[in-house]
Protein backbone atom coordinates (compact mmCIF):
# COMPACT_ATOMS: atom_id res chain seq x y z
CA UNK A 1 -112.46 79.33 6.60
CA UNK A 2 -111.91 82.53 8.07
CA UNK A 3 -111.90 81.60 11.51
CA UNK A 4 -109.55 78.53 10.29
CA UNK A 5 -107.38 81.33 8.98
CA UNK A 6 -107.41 83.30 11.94
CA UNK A 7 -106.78 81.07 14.66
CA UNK A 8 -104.15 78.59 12.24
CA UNK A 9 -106.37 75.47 13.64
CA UNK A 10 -109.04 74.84 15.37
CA UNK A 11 -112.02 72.06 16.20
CA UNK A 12 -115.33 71.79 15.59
CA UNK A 13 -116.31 72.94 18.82
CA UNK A 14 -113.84 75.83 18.37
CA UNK A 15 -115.62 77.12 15.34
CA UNK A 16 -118.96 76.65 16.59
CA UNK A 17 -118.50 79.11 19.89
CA UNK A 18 -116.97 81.33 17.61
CA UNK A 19 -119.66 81.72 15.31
CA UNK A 20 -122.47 81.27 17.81
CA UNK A 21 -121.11 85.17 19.60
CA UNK A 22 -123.05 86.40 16.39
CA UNK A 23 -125.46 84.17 15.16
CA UNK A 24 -127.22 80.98 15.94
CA UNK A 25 -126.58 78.54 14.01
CA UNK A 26 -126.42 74.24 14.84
CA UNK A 27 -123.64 72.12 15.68
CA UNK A 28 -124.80 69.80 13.10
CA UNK A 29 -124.19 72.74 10.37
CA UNK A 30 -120.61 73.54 11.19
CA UNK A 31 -119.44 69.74 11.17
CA UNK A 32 -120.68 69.08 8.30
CA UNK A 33 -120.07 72.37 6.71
CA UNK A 34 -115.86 71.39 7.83
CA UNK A 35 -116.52 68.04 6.94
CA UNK A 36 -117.57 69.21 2.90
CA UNK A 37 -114.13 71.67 2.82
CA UNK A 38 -111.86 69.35 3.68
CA UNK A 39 -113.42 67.08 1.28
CA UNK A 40 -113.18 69.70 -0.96
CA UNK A 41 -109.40 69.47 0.08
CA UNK A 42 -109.79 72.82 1.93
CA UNK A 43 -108.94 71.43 5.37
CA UNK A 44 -106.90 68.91 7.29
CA UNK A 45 -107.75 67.35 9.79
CA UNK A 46 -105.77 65.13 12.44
CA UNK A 47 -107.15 63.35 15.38
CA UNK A 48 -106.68 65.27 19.04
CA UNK A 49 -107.92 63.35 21.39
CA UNK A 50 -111.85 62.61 21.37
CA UNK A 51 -112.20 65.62 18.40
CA UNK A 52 -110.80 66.22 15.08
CA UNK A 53 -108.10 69.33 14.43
CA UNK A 54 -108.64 71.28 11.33
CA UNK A 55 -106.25 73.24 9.82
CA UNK A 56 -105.66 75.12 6.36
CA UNK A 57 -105.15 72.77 3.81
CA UNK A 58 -103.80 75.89 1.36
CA UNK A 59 -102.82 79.28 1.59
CA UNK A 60 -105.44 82.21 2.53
CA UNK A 61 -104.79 84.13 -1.04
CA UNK A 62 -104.71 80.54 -3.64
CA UNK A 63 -108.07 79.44 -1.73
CA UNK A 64 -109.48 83.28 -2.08
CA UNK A 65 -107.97 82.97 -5.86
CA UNK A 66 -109.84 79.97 -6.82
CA UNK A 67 -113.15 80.88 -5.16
CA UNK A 68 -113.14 84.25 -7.06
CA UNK A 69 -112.58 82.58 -10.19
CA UNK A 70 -115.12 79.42 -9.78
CA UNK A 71 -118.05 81.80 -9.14
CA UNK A 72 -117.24 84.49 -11.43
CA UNK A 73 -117.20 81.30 -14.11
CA UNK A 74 -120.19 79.89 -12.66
CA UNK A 75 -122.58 83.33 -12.47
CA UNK A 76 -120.96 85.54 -14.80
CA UNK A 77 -119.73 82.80 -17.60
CA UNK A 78 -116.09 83.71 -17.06
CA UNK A 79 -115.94 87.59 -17.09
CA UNK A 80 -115.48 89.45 -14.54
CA UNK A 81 -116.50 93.05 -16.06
CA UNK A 82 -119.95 92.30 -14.75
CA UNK A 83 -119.24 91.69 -11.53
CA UNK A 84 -117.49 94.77 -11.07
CA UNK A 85 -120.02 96.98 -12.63
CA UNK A 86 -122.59 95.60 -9.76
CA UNK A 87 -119.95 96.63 -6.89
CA UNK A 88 -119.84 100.31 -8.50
CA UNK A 89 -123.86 100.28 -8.88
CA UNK A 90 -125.11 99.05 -5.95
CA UNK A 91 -121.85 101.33 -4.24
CA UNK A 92 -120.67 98.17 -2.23
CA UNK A 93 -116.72 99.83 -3.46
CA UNK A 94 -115.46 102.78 -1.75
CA UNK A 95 -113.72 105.60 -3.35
CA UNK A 96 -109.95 104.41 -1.79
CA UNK A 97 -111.13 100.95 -3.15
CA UNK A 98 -111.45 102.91 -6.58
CA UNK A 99 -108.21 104.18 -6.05
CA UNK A 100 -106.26 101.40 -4.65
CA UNK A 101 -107.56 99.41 -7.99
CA UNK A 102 -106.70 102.17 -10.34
CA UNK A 103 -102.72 101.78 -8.90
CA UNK A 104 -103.44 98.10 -9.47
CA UNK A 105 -104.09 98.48 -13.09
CA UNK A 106 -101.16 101.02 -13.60
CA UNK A 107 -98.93 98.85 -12.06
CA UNK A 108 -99.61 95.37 -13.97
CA UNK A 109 -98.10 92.62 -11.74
CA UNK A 110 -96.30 94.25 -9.03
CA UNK A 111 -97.94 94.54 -5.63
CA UNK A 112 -99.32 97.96 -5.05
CA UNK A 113 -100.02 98.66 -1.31
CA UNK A 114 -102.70 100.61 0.38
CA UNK A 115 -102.60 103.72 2.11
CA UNK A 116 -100.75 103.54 5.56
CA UNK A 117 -99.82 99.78 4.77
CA UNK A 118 -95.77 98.94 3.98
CA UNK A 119 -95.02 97.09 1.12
CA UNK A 120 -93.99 93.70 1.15
């Protein structure tokens, strides 16, 4: 998805070169790996040509959203106090992360931004 995201479309073939600069990894895999998210109504796809066009079926944040909340239900039965306890243990959050979350909780809904980042 991320190289979906960052590109706006792309085939295949597109995402395979991509991926194969920094790992190996089989045709095969990424077709049908495209294949399951736009079944999953991920992705589009439109015909170009001899290959199939993929493209972002939903925004970047709702698909983030929903991922985030399926496997938060599905490994830590719906809360996500667990998960976040891990992150602090095993140190995988930084202190500005701490931070930036902190203004996040003060703030309730509105959109707090980072440091060095304009608000939108």
């Amino acid at each position: 998805m991320r190289i979906i995201w960052e590109r706006g479309e792309a085939t295949v073939r597109d995402v395979y070169e991509d991926l194969l600069r920094r790992r190996r990894i089989a045709y095969t895999t990424v077709m049908t790996t495209m294949k399951t998210l736009e079944q999953k109504g991920y992705l589009k796809s439109s015909q170009q040509d001899r290959a199939f066009l993929y493209r972002p079926a939903r925004p970047k944040a709702k698909v983030i959203k929903d991922m985030v909340r399926q496997f938060i239900d599905r490994v830590f039965e719906g809360s996500a106090q667990p998960l976040l306890v891990h992150l602090l243990r095993e140190r995988h959050i930084s202190e500005s992360d701490i931070d930036y979350i902190d203004r996040v909780v003060k703030q309730g809904n509105s959109k707090p931004t980072r440091k060095g980042e304009k608000s939108s």
